[in-house]
PDB file of N, CA and C in Angstrom:
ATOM      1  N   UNK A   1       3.479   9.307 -11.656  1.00  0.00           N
ATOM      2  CA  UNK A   1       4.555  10.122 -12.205  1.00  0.00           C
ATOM      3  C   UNK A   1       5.563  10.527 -11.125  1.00  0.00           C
ATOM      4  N   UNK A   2       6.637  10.897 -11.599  1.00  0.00           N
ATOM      5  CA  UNK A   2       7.870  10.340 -10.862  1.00  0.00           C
ATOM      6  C   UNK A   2       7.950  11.980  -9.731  1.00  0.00           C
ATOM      7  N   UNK A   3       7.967  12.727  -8.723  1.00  0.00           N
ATOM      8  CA  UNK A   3       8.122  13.680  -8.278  1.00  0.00           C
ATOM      9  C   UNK A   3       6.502  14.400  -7.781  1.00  0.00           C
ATOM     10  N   UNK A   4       5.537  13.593  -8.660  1.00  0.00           N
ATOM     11  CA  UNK A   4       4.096  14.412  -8.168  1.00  0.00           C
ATOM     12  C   UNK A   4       3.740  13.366  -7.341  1.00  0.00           C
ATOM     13  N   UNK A   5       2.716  14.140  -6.168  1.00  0.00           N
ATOM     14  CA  UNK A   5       2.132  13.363  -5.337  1.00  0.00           C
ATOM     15  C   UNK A   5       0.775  12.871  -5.322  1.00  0.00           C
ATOM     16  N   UNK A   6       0.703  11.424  -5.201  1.00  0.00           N
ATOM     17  CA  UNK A   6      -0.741  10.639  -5.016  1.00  0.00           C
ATOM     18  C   UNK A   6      -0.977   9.633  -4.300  1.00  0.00           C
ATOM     19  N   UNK A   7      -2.245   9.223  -4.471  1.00  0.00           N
ATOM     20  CA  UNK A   7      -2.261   8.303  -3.735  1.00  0.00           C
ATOM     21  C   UNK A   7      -2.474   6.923  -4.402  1.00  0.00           C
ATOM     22  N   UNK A   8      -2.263   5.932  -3.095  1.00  0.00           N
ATOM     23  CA  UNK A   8      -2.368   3.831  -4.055  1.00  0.00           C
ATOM     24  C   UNK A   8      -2.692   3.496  -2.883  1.00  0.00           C
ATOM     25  N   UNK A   9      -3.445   2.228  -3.107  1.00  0.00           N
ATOM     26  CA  UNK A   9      -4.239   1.845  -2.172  1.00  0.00           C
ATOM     27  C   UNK A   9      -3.904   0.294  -2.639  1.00  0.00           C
ATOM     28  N   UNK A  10      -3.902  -1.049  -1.795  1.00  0.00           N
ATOM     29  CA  UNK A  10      -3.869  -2.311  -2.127  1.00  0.00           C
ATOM     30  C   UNK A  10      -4.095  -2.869  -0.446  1.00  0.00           C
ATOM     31  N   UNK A  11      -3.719  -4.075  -0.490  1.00  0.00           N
ATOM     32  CA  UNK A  11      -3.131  -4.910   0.565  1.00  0.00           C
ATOM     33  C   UNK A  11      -1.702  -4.927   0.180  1.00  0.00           C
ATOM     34  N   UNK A  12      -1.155  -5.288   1.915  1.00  0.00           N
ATOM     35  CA  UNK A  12      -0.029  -5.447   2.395  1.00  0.00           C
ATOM     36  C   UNK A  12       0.094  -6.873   2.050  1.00  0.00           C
ATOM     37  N   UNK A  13       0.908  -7.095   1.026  1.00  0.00           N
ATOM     38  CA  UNK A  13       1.177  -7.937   0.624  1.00  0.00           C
ATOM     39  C   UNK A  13       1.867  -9.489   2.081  1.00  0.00           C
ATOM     40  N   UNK A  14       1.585 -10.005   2.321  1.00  0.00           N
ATOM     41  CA  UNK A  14       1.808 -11.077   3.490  1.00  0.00           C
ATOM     42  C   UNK A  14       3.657 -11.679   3.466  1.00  0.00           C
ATOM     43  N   UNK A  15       4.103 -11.247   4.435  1.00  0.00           N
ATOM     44  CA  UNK A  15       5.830 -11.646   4.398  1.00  0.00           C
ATOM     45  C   UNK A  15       6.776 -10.816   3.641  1.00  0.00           C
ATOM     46  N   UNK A  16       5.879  -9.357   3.538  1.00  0.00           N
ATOM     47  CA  UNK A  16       7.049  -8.266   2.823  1.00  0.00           C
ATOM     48  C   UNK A  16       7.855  -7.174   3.749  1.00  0.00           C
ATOM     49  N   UNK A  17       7.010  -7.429   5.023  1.00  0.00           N
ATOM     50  CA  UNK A  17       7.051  -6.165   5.921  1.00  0.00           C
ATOM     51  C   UNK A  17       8.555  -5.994   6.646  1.00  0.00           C
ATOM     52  N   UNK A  18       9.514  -5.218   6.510  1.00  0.00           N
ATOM     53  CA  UNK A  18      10.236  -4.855   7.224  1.00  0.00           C
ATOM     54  C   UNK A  18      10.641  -3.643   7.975  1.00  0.00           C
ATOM     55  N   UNK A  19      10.268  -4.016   8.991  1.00  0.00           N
ATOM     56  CA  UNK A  19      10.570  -2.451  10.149  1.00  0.00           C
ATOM     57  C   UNK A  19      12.322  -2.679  10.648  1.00  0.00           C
ATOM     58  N   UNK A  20      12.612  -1.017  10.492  1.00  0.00           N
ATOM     59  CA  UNK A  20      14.104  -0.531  11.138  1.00  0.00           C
ATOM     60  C   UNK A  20      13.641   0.690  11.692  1.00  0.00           C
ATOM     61  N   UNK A  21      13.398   0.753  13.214  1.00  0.00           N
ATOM     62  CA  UNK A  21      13.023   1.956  13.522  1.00  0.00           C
ATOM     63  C   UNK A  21      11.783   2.496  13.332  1.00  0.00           C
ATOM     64  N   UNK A  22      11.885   3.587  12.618  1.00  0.00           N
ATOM     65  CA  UNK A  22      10.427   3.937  12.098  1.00  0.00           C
ATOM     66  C   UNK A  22      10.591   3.970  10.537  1.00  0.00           C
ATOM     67  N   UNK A  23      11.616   3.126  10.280  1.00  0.00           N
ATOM     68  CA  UNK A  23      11.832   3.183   8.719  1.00  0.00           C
ATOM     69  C   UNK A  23      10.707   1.782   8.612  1.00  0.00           C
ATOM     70  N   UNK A  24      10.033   1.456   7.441  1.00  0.00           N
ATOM     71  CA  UNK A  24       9.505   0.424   6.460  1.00  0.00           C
ATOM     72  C   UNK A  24       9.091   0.686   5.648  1.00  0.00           C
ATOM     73  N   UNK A  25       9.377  -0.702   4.992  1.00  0.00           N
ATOM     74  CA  UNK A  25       9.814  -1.037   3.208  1.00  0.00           C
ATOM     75  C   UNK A  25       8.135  -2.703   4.001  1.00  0.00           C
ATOM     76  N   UNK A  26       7.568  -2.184   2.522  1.00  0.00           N
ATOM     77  CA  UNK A  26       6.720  -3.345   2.439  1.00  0.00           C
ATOM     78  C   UNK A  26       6.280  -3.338   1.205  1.00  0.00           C
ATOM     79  N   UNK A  27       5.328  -4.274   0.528  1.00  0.00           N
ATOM     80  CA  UNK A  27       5.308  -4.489  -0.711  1.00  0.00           C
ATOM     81  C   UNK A  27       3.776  -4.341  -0.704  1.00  0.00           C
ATOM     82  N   UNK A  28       2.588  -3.301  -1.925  1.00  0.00           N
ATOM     83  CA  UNK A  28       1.472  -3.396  -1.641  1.00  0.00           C
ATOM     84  C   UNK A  28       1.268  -4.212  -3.192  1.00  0.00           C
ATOM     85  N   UNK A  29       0.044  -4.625  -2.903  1.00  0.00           N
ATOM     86  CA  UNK A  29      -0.781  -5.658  -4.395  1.00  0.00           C
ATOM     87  C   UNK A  29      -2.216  -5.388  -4.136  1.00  0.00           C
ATOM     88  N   UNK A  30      -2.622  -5.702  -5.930  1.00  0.00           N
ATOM     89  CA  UNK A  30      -3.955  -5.558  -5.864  1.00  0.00           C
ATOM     90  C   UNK A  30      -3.697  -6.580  -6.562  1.00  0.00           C
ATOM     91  N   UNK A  31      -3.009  -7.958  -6.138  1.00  0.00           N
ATOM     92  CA  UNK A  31      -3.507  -9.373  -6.515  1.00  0.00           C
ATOM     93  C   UNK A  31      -2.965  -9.426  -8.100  1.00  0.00           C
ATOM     94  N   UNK A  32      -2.423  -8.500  -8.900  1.00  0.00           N
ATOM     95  CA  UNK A  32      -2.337  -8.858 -10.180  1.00  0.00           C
ATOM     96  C   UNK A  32      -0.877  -7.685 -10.172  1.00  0.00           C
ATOM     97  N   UNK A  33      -0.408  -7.020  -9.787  1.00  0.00           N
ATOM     98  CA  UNK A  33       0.533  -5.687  -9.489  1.00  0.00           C
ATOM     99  C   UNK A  33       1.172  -5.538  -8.411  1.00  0.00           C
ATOM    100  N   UNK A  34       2.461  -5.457  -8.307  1.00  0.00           N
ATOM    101  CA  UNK A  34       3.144  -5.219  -7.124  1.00  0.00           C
ATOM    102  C   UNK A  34       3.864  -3.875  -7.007  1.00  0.00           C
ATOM    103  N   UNK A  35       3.948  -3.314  -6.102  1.00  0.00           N
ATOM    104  CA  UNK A  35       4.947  -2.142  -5.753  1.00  0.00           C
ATOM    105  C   UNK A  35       5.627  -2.055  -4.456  1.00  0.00           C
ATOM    106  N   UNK A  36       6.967  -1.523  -4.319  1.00  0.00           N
ATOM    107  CA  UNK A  36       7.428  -1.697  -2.920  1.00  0.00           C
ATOM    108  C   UNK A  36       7.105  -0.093  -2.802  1.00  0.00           C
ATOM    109  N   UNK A  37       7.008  -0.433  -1.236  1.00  0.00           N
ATOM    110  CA  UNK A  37       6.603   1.177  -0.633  1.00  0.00           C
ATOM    111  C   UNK A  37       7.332   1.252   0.574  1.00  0.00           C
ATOM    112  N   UNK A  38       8.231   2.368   0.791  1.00  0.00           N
ATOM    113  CA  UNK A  38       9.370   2.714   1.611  1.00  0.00           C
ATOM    114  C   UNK A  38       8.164   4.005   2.568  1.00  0.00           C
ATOM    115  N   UNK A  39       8.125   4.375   3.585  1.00  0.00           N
ATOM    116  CA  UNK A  39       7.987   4.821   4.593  1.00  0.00           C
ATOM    117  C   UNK A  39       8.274   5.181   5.787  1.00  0.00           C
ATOM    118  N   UNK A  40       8.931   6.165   6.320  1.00  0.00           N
ATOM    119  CA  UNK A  40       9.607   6.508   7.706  1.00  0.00           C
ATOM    120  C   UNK A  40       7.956   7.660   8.629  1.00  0.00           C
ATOM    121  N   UNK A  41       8.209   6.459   9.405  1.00  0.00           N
ATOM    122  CA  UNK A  41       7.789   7.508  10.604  1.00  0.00           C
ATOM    123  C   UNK A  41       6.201   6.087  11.491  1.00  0.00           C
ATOM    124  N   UNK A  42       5.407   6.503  11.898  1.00  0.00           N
ATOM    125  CA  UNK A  42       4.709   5.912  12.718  1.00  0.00           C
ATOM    126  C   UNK A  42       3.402   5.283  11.946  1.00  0.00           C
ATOM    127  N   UNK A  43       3.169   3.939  11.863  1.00  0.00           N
ATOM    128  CA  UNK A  43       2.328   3.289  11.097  1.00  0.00           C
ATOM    129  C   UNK A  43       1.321   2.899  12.433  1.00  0.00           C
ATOM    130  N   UNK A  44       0.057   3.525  11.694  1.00  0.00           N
ATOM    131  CA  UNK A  44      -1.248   3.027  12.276  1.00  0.00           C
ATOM    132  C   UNK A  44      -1.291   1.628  13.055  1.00  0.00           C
ATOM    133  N   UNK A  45      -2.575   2.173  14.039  1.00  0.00           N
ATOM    134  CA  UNK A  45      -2.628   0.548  14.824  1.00  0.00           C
ATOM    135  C   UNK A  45      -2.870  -0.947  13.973  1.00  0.00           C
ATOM    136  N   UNK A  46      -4.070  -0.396  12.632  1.00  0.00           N
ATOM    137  CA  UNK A  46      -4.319  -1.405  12.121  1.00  0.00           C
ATOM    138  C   UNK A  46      -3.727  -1.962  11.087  1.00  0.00           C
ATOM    139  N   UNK A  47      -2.645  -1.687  10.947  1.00  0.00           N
ATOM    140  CA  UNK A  47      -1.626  -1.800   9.714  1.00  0.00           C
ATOM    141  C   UNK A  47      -1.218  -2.929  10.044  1.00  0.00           C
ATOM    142  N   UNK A  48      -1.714  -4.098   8.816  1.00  0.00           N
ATOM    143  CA  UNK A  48      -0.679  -5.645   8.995  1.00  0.00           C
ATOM    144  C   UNK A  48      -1.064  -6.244   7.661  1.00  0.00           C
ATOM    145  N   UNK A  49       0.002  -6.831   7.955  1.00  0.00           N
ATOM    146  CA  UNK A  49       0.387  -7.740   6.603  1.00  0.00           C
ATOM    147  C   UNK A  49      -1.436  -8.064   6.249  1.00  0.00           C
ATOM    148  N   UNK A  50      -1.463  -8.344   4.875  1.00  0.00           N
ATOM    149  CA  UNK A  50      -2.787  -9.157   4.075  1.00  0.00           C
ATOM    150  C   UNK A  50      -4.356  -7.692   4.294  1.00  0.00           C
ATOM    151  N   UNK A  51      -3.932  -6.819   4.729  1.00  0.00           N
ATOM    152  CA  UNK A  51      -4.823  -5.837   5.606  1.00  0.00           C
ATOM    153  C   UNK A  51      -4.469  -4.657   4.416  1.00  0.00           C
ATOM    154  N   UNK A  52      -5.932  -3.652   4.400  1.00  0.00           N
ATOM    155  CA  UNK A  52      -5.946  -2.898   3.582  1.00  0.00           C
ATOM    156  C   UNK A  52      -5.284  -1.783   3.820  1.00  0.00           C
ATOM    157  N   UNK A  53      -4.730  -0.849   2.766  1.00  0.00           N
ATOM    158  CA  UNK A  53      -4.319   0.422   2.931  1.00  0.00           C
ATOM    159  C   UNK A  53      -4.305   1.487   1.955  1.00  0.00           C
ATOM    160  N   UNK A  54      -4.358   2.342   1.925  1.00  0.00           N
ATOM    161  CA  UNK A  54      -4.046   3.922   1.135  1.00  0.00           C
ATOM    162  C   UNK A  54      -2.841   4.475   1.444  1.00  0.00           C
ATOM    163  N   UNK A  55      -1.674   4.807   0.741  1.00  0.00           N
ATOM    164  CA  UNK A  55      -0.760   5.388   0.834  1.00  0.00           C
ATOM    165  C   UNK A  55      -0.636   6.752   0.012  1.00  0.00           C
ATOM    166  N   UNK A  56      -0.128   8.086   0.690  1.00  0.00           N
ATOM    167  CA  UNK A  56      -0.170   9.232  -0.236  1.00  0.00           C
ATOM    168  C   UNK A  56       1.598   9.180   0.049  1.00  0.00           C
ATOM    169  N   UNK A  57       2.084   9.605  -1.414  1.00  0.00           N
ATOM    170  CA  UNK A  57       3.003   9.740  -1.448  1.00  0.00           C
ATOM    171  C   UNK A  57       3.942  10.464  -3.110  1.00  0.00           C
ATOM    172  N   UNK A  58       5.273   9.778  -3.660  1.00  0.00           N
ATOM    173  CA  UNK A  58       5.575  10.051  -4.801  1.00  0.00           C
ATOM    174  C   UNK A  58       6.504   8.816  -5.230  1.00  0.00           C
ATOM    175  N   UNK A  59       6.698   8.742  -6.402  1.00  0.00           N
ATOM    176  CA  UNK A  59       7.225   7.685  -6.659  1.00  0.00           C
ATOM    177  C   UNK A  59       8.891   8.354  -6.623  1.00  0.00           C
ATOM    178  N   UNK A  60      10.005   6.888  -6.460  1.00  0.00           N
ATOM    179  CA  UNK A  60      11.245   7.985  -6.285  1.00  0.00           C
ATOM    180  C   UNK A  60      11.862   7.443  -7.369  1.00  0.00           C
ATOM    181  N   UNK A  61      13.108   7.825  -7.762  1.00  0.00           N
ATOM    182  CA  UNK A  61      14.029   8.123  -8.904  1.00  0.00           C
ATOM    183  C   UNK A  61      14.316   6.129  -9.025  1.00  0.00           C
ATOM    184  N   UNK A  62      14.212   5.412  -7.761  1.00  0.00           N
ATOM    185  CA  UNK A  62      14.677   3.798  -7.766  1.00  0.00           C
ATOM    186  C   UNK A  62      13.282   3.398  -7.805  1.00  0.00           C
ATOM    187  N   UNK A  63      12.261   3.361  -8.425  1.00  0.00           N
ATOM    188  CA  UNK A  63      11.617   2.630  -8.788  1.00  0.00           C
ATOM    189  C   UNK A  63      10.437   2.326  -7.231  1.00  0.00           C
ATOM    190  N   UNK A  64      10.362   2.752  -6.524  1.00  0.00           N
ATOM    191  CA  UNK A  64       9.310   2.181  -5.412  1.00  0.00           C
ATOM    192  C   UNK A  64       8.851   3.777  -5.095  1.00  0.00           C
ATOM    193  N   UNK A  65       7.661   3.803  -4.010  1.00  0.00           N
ATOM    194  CA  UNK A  65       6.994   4.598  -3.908  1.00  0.00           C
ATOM    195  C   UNK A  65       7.290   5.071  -2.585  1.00  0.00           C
ATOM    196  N   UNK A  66       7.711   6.389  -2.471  1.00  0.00           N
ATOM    197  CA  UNK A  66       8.018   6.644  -1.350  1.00  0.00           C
ATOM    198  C   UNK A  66       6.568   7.619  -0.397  1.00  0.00           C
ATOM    199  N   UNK A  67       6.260   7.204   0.449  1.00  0.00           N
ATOM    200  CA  UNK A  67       5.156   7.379   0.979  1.00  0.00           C
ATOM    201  C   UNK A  67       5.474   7.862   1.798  1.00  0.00           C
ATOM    202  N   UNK A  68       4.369   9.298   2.169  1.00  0.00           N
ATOM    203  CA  UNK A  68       4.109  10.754   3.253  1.00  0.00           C
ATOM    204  C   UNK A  68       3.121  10.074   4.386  1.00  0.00           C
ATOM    205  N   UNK A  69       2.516   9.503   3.948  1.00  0.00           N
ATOM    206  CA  UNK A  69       1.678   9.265   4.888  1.00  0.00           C
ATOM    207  C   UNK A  69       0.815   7.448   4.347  1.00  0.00           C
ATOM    208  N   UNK A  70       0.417   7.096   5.863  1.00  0.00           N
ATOM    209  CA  UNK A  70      -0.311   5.828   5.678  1.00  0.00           C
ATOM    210  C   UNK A  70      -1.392   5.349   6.356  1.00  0.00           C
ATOM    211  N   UNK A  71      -2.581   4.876   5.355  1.00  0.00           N
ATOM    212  CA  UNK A  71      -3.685   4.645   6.121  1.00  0.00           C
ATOM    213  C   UNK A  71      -4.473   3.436   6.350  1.00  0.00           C
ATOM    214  N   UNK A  72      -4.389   3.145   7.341  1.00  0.00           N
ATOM    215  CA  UNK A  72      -4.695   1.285   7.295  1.00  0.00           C
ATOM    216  C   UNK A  72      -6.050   1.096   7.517  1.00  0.00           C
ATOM    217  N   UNK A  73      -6.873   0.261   6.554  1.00  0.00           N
ATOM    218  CA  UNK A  73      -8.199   0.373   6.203  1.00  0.00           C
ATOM    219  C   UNK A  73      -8.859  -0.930   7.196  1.00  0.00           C
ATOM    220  N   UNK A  74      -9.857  -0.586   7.878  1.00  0.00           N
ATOM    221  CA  UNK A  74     -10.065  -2.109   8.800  1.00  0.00           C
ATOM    222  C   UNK A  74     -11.273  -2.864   7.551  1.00  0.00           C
ATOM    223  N   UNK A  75     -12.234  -2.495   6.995  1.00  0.00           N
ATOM    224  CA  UNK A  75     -12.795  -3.187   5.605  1.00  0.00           C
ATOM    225  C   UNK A  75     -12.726  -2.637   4.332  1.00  0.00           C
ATOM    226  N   UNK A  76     -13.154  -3.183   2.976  1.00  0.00           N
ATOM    227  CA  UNK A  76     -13.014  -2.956   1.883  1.00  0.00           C
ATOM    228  C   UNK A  76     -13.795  -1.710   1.650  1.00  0.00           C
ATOM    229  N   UNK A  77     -14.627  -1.653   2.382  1.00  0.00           N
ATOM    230  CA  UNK A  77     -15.950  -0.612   2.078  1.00  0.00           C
ATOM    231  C   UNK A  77     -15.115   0.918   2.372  1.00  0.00           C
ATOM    232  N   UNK A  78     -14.302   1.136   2.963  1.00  0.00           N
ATOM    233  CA  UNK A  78     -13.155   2.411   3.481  1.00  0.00           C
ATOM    234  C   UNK A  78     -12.073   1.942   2.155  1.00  0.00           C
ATOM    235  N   UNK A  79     -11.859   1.666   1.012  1.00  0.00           N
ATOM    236  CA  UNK A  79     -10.474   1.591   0.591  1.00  0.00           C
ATOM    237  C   UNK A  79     -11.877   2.531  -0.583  1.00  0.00           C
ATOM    238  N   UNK A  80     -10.740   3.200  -1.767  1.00  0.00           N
ATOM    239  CA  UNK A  80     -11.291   4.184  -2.747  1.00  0.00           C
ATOM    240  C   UNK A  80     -11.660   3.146  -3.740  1.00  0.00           C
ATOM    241  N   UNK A  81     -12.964   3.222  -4.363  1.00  0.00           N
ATOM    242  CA  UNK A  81     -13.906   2.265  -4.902  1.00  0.00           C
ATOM    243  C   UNK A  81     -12.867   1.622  -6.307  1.00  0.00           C
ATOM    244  N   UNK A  82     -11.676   2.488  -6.502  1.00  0.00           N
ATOM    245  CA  UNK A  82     -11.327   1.972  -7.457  1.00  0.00           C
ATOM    246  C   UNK A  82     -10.719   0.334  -7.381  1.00  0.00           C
ATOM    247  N   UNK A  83      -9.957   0.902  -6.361  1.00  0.00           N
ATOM    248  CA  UNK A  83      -9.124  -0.321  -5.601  1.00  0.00           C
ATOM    249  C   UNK A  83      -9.812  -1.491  -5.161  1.00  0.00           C
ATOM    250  N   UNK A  84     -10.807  -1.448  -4.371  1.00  0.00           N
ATOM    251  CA  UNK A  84     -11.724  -2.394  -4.238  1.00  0.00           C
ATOM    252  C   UNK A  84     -12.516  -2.953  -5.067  1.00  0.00           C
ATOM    253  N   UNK A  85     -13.039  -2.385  -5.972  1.00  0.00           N
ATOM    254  CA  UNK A  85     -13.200  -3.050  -7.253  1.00  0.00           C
ATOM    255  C   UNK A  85     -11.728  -3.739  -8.470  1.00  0.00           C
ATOM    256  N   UNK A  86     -10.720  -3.412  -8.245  1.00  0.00           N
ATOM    257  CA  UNK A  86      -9.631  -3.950  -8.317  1.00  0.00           C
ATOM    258  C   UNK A  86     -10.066  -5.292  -7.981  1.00  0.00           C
ATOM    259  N   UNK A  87      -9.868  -5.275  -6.686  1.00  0.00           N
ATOM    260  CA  UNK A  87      -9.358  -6.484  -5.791  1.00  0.00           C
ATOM    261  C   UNK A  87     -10.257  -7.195  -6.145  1.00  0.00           C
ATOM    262  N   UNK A  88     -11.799  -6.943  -6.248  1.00  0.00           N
ATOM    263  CA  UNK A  88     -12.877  -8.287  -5.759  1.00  0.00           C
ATOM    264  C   UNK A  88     -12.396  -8.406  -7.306  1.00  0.00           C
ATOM    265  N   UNK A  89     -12.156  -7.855  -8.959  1.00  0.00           N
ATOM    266  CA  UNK A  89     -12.403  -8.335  -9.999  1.00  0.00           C
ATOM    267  C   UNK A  89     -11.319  -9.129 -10.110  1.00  0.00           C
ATOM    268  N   UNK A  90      -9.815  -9.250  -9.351  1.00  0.00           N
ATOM    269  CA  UNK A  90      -8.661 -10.304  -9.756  1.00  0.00           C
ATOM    270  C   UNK A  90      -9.181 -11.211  -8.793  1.00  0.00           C
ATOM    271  N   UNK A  91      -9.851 -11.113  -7.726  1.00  0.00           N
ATOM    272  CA  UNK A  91     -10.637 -12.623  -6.880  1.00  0.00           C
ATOM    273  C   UNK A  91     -10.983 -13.214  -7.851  1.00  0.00           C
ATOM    274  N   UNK A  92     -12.583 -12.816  -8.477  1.00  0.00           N
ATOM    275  CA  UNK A  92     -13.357 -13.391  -9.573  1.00  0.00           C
ATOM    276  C   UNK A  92     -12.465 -14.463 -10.396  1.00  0.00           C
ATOM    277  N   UNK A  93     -11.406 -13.665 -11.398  1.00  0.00           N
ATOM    278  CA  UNK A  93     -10.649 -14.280 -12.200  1.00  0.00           C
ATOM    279  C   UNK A  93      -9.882 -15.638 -11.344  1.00  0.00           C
ATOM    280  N   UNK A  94      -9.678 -15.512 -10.275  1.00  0.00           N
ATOM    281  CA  UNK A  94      -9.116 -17.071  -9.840  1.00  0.00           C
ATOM    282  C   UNK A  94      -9.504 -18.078  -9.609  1.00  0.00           C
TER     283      UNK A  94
END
């Protein structure tokens, strides 16, 4: 919902990432869903493309998610069980 804050969790979608500064715009997926996610300020060491993450944030008035904070997950077993069960069930299906 558009102004309240939460959190989303996916992979960094591979060839979305653009840094300006400490501004980035990248695109997250759970393999079946896309969202772009805008972010200013300092992204974790383990943050990279195809690599897991949690973002807390709000969605903004243009349609992408503008994110407070970001957390780059080094395995599946650290992402929130929803998401990871996400992911392995759109694997399955392919």
């Amino acid at each position: 919902p558009q102004g309240k804050s939460f959190r989303i969790g996916g992979l960094v979608q591979p060839g979305s990432v653009i840094k300006d500064d400490l501004l980035v715009f990248f695109t997250l997926t759970d393999n079946k869903k896309t969202i772009e996610v805008h972010f200013e300020g300092i992204l974790p060491d383990l943050f990279r493309e195809g690599q897991g993450i949690v973002a807390t944030g709000s969605m903004s008035d243009e349609f992408f998610f503008l994110a407070t904070e970001v957390l780059a997950k080094h395995d599946e077993n650290y992402m929130p069980p929803e998401v990871a069960e996400a992911l392995q069930n759109s694997s399955a299906k392919e």
